[in-house]
C-alpha atoms as a PDB file:
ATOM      1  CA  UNK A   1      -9.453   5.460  13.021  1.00  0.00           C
ATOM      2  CA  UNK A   2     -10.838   4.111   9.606  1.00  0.00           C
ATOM      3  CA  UNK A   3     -14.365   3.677   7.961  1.00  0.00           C
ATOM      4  CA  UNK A   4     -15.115   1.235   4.751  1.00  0.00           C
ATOM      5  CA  UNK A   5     -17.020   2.727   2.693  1.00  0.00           C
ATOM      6  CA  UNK A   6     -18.936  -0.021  -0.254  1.00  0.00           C
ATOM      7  CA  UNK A   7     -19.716   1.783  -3.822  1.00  0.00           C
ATOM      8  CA  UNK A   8     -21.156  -1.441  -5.480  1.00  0.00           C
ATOM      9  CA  UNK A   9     -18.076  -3.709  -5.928  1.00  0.00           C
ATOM     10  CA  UNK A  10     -15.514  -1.274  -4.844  1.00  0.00           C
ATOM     11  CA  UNK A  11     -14.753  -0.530  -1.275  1.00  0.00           C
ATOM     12  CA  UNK A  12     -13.195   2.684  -0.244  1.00  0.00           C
ATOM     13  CA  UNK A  13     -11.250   2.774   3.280  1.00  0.00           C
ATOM     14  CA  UNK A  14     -10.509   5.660   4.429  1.00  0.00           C
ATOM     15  CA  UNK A  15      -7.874   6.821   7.224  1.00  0.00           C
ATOM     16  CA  UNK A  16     -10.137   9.378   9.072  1.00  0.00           C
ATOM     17  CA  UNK A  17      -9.071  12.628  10.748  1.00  0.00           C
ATOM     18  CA  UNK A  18      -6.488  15.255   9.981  1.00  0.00           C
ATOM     19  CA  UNK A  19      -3.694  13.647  12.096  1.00  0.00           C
ATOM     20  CA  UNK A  20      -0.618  12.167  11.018  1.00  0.00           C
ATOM     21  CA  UNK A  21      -2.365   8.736  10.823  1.00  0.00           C
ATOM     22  CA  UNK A  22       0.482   6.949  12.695  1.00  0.00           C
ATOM     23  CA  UNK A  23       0.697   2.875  12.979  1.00  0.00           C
ATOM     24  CA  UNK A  24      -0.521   3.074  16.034  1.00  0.00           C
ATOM     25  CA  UNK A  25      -1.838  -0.526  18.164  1.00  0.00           C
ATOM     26  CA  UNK A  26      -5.637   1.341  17.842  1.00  0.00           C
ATOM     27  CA  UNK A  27      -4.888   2.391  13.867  1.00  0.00           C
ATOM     28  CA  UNK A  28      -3.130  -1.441  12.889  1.00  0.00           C
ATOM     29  CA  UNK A  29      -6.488  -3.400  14.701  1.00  0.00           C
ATOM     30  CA  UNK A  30      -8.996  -0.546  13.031  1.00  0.00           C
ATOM     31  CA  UNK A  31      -7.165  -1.465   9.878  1.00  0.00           C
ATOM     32  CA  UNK A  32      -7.493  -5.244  10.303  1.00  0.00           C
ATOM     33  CA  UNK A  33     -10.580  -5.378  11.410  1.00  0.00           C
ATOM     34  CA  UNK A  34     -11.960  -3.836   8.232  1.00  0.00           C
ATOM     35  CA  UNK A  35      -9.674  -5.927   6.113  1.00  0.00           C
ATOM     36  CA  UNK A  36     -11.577  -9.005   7.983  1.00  0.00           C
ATOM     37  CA  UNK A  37     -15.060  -7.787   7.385  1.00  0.00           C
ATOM     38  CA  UNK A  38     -13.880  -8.037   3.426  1.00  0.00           C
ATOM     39  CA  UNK A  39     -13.460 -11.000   3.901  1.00  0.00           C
ATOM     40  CA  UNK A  40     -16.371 -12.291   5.797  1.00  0.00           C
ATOM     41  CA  UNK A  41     -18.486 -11.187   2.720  1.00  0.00           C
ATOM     42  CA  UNK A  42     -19.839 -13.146  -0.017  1.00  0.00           C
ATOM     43  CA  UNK A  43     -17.342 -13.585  -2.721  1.00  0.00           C
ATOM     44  CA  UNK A  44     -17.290 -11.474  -5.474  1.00  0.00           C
ATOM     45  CA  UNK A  45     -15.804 -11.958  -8.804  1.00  0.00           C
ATOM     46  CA  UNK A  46     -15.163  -8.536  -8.922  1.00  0.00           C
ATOM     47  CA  UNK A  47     -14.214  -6.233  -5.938  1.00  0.00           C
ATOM     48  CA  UNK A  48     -11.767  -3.740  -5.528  1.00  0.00           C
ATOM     49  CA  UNK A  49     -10.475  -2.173  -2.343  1.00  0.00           C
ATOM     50  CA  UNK A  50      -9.346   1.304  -3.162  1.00  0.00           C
ATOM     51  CA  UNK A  51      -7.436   2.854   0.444  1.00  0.00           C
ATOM     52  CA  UNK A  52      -7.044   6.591   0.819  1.00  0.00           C
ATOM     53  CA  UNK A  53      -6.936   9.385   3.622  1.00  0.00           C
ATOM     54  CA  UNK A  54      -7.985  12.475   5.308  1.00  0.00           C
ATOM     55  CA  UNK A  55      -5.829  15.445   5.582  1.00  0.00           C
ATOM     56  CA  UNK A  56      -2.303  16.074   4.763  1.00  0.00           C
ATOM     57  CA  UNK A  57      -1.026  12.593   5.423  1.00  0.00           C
ATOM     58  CA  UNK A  58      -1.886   9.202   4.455  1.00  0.00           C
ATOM     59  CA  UNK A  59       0.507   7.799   6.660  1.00  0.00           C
ATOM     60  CA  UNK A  60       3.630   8.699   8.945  1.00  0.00           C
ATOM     61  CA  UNK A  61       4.798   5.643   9.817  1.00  0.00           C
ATOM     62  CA  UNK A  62       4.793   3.379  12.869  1.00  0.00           C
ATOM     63  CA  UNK A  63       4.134   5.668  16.197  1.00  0.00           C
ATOM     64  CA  UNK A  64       7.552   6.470  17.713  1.00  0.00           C
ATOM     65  CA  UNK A  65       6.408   8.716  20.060  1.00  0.00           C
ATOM     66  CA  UNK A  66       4.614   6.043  21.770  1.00  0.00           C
ATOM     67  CA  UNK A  67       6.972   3.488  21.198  1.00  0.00           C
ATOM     68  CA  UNK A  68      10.012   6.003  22.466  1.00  0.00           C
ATOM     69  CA  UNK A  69       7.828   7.115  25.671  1.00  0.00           C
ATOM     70  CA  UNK A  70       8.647   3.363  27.358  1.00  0.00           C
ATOM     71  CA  UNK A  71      10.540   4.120  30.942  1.00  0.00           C
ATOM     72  CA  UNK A  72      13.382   1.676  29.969  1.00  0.00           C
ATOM     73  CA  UNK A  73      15.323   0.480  26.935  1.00  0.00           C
ATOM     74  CA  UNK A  74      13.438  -3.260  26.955  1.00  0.00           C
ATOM     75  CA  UNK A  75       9.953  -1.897  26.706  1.00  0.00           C
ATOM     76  CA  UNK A  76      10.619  -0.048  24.141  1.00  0.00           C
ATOM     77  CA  UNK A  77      12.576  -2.508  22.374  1.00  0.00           C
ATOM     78  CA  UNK A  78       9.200  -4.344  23.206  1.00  0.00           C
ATOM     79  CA  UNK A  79       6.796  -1.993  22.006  1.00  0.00           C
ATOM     80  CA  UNK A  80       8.813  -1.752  18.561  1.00  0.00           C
ATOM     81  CA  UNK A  81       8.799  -5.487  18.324  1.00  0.00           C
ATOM     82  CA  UNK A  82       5.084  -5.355  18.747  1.00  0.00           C
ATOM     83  CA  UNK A  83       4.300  -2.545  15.906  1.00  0.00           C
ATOM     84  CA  UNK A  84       6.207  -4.758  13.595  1.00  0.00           C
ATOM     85  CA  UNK A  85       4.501  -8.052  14.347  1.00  0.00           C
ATOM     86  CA  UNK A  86       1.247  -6.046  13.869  1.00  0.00           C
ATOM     87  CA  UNK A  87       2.017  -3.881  10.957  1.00  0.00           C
ATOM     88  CA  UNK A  88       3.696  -7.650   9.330  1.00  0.00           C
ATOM     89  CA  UNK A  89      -0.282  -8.930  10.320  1.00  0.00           C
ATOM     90  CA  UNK A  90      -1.837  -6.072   8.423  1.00  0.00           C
ATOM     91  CA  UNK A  91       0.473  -6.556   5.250  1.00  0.00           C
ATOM     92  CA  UNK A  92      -0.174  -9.933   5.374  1.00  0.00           C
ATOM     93  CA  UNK A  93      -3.702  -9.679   5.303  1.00  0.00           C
ATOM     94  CA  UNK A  94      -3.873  -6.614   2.918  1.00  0.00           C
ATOM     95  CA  UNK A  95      -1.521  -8.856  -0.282  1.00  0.00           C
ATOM     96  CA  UNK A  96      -3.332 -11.862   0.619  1.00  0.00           C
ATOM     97  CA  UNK A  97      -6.893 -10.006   0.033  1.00  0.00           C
ATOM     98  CA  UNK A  98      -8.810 -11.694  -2.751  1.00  0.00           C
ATOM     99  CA  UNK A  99      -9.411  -8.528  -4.632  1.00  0.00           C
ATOM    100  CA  UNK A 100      -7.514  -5.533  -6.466  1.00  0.00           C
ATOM    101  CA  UNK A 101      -6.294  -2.796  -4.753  1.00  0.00           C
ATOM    102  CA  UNK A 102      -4.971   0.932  -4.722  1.00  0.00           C
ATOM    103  CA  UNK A 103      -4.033   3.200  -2.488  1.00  0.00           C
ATOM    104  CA  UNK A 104      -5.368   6.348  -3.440  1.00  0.00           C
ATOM    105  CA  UNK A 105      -2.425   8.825  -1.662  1.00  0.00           C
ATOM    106  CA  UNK A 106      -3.763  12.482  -0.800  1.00  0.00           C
ATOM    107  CA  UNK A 107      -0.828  13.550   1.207  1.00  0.00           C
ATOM    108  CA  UNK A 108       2.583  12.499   2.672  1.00  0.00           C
ATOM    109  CA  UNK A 109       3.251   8.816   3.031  1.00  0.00           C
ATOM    110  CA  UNK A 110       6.844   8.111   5.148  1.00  0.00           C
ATOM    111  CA  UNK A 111       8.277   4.805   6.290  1.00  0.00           C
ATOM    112  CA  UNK A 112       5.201   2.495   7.422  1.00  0.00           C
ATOM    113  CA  UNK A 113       3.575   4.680   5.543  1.00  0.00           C
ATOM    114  CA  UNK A 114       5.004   4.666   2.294  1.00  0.00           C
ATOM    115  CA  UNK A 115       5.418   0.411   2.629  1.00  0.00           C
ATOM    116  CA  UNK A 116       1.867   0.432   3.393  1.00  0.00           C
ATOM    117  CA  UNK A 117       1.200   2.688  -0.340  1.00  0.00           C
ATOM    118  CA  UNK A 118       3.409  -0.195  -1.705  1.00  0.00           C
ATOM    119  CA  UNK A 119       1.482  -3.092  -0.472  1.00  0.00           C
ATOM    120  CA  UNK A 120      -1.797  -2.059  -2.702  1.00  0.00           C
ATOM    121  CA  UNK A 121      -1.292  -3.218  -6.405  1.00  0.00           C
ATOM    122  CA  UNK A 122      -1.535   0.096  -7.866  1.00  0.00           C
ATOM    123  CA  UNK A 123      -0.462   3.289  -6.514  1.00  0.00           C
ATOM    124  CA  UNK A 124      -1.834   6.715  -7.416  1.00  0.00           C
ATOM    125  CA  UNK A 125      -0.997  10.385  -6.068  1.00  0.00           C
ATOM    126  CA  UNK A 126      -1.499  13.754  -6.050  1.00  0.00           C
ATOM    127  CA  UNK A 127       0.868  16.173  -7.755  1.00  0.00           C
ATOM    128  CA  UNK A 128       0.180  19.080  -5.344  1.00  0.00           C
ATOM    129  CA  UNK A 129       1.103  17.489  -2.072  1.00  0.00           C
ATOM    130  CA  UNK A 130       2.886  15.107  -0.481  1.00  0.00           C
ATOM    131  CA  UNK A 131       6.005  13.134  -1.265  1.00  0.00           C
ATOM    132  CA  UNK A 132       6.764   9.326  -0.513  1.00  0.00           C
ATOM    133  CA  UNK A 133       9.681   8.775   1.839  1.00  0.00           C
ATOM    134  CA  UNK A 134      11.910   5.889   3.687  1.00  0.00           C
ATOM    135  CA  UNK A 135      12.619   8.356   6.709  1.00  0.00           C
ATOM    136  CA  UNK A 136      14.904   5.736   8.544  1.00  0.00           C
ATOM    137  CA  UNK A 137      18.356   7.183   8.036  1.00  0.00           C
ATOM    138  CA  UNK A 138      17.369  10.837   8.723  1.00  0.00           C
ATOM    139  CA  UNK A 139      15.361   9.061  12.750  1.00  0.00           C
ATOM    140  CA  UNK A 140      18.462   6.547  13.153  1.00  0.00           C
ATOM    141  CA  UNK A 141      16.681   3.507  12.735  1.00  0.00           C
ATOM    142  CA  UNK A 142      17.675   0.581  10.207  1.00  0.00           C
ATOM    143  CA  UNK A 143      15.232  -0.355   7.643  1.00  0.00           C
ATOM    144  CA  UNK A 144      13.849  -3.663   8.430  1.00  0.00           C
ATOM    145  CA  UNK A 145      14.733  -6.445   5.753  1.00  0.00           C
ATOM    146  CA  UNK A 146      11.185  -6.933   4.915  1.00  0.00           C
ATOM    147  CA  UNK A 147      10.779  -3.673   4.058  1.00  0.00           C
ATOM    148  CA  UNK A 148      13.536  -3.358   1.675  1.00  0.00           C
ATOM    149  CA  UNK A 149      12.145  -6.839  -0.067  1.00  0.00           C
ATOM    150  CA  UNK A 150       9.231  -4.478  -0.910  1.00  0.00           C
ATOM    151  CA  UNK A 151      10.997  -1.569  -2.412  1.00  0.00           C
ATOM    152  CA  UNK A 152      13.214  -4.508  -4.629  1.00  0.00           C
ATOM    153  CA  UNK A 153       9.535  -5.773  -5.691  1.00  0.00           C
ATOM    154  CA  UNK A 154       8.031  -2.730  -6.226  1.00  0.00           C
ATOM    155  CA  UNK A 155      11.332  -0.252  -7.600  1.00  0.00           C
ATOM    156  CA  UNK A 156      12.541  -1.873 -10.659  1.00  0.00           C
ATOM    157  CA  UNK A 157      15.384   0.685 -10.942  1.00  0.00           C
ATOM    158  CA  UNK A 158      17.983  -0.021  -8.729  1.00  0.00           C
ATOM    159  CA  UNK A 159      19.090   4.093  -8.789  1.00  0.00           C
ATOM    160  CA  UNK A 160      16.245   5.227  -7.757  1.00  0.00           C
ATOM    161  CA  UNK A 161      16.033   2.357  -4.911  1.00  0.00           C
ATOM    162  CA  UNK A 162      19.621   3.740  -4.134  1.00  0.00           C
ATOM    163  CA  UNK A 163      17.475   7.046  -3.483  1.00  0.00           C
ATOM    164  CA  UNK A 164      14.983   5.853  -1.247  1.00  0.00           C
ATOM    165  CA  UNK A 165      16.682   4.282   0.979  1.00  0.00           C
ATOM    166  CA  UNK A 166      20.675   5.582   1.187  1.00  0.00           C
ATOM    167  CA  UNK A 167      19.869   9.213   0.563  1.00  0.00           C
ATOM    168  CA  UNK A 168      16.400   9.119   1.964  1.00  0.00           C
ATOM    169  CA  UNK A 169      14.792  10.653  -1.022  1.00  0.00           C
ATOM    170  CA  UNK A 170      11.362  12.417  -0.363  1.00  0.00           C
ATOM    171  CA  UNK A 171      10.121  11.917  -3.705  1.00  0.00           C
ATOM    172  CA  UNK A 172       7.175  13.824  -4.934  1.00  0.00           C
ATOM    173  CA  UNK A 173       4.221  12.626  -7.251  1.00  0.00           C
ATOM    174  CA  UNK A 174       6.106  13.722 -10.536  1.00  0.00           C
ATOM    175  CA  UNK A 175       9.646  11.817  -9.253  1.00  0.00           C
ATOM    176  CA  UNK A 176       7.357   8.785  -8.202  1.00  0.00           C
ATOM    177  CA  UNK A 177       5.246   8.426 -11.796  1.00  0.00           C
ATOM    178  CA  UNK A 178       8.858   9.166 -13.621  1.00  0.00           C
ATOM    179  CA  UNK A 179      10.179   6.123 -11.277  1.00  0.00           C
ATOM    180  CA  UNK A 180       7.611   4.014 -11.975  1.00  0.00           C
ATOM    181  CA  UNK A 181       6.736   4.150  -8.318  1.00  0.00           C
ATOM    182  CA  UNK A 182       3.329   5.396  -9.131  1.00  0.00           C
ATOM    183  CA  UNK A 183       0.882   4.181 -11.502  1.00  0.00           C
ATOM    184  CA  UNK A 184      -0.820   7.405 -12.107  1.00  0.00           C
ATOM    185  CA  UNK A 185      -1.021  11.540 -10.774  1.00  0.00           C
ATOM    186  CA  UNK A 186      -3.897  14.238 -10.201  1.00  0.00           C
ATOM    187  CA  UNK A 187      -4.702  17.223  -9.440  1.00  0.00           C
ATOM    188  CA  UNK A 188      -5.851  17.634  -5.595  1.00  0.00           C
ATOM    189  CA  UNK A 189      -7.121  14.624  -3.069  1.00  0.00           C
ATOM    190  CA  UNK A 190     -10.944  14.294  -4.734  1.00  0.00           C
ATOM    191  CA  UNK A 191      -9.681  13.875  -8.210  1.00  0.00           C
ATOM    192  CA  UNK A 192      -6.965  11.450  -7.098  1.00  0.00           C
ATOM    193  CA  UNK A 193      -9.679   9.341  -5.568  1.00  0.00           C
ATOM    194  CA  UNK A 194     -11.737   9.743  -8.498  1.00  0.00           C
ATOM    195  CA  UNK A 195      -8.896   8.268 -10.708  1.00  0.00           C
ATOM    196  CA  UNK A 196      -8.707   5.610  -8.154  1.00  0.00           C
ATOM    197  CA  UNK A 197     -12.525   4.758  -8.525  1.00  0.00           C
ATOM    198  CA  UNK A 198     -12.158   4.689 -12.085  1.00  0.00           C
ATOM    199  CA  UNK A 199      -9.220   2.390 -12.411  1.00  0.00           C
ATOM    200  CA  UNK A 200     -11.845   0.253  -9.645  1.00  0.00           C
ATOM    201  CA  UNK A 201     -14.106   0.375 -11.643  1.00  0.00           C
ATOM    202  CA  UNK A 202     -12.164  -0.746 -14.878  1.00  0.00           C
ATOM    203  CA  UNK A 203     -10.989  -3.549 -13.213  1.00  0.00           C
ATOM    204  CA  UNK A 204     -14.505  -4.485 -11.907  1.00  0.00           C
ATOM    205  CA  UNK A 205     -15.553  -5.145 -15.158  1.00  0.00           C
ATOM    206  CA  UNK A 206     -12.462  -7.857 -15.868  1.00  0.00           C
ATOM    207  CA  UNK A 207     -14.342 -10.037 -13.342  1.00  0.00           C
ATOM    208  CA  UNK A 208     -11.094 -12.095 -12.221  1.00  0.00           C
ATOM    209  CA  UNK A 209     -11.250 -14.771  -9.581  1.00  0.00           C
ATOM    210  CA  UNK A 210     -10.396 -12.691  -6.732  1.00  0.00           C
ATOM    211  CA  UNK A 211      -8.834 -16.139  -4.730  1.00  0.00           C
ATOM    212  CA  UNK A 212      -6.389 -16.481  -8.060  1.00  0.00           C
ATOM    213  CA  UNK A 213      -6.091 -13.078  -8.333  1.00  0.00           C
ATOM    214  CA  UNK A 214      -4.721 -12.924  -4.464  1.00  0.00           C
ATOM    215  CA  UNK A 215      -2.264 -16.163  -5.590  1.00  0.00           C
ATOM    216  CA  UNK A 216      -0.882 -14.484  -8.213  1.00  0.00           C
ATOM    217  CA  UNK A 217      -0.221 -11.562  -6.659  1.00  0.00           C
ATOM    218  CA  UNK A 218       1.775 -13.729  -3.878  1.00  0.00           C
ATOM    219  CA  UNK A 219       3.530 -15.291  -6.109  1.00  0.00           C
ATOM    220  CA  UNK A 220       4.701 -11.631  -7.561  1.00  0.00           C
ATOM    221  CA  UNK A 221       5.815 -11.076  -4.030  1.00  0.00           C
ATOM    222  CA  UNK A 222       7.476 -13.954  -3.339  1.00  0.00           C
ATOM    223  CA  UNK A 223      10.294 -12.574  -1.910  1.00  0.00           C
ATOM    224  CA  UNK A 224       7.834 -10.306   0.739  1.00  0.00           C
ATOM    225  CA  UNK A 225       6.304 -13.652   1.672  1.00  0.00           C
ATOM    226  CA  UNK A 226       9.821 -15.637   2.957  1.00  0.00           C
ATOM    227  CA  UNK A 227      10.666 -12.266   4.618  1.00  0.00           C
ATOM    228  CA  UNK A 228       7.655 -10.624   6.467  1.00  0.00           C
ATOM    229  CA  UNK A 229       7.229 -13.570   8.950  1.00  0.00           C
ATOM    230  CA  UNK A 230      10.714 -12.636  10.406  1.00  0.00           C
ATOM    231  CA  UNK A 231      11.890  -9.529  11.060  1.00  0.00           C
ATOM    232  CA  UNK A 232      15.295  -9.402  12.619  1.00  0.00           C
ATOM    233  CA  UNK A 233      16.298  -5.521  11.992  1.00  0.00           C
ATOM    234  CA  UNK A 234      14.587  -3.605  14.460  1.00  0.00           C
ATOM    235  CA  UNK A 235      17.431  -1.847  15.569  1.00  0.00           C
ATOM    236  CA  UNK A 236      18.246   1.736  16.525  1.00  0.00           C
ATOM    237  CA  UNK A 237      21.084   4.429  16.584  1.00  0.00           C
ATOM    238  CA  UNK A 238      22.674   2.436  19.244  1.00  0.00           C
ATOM    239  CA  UNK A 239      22.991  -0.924  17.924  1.00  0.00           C
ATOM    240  CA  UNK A 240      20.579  -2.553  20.073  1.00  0.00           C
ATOM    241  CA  UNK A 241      18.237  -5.246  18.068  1.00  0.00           C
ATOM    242  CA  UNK A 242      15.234  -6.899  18.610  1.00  0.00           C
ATOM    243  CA  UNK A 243      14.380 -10.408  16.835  1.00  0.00           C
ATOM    244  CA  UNK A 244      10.666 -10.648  16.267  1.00  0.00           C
ATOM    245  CA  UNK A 245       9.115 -13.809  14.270  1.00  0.00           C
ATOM    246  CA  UNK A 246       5.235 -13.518  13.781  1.00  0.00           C
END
């Protein structure tokens, strides 16, 4: 599922195995549970959490297939409702964490995925693979609200938001830097999480109160906070709508 990986101050977790690295219920508690052992450590003026993954995804998004298989319309209205109450849990936890983070993105990052990219304060890429994409209008799904309050905090130009989300834009590593989606690009998945160790490591030595640092950064997303405890747009091709609150 995951392994946490500690290089001095900076931890490195990694999304293991060449799959697609779906939300899944197993991925969401793997992810969690390593988010909670970060916790449960001494405090450190000067940690980083740097996220990254195997193979030619770092994330596809919640797991459909699983959530589609249900025998009947209300479980899997159900199981939907309970990928968003845990993926809301893991985002919760991850811009709460009293440290700096980046996601260090090797390969494609869609929906979930791509919010999950988001959540981490700084955002890096590779330019030879890969693209970051809101995939809900091409699969017939609406984007939940929470979601879009991301992509408002994190895409200052409303165009390119435009993009993402109403022409489902798969934007590669040279779009996303030009957007200011991205904070940096490089060549192939080792040097991007080189770059991403580096940047750690730069903002090791600043040596900022992690617990302010993790208020500020709620206070930046202010308007992810009053959404991502209710999400009421869970709703597919057909209309049908769940209302979830966590």
């Amino acid at each position: 599922m995951c392994s946490l990986e500690k290089r001095g101050n900076i931890h490195i977790l990694t999304l293991t195995g060449p799959g697609e690295h779906r939300l899944s219920s197993d991925l969401l508690d793997s992810l969690r549970s390593a988010l909670r052992h970060l916790r449960s450590q001494p405090a450190s003026p000067s940690s980083v959490l740097i996220t990254t993954a195997h193979g030619k995804f770092f994330s596809n998004g919640y797991d459909l297939a699983w959530a589609q298989s249900a025998t009947s319309p209300s479980i899997t209205r159900s199981r939907f409702k309970f990928l968003s109450s845990e993926f809301r849990a893991l985002i919760s936890d991850l811009i709460s964490l009293p440290m700096p983070t980046i996601a260090a993105v090797t390969g494609h990052a869609s929906a979930g995925g791509f919010i999950l990219a988001l959540a981490h304060d700084y955002v890096l890429m590779r330019k030879d693979r890969g693209f970051l994409y809101m995939s809900e209008l091409d699969i017939g799904l609406v984007i939940p609200a929470w979601f879009m309050a991301f992509l408002k905090c994190k895409i200052g130009n409303p165009s390119a938001r435009r993009d993402v989300v109403l022409r489902a834009a798969k934007l590669t590593a040279a779009k996303a830097v030009e957007s200011g989606i991205v904070h940096s690009v490089h060549d192939g998945a080792e040097a991007t999480v080189d770059a991403a160790v580096e940047l750690g490591k730069e903002l090791e030595r600043r040596k900022w109160d992690g617990h302010v640092y993790a208020k500020n950064r709620l206070v930046v997303l202010g308007e992810v906070v009053d959404k991502i405890g209710f999400d009421e747009t869970v709703e597919g091709q057909n209309g049908d709508k769940t209302v979830s609150k966590m």
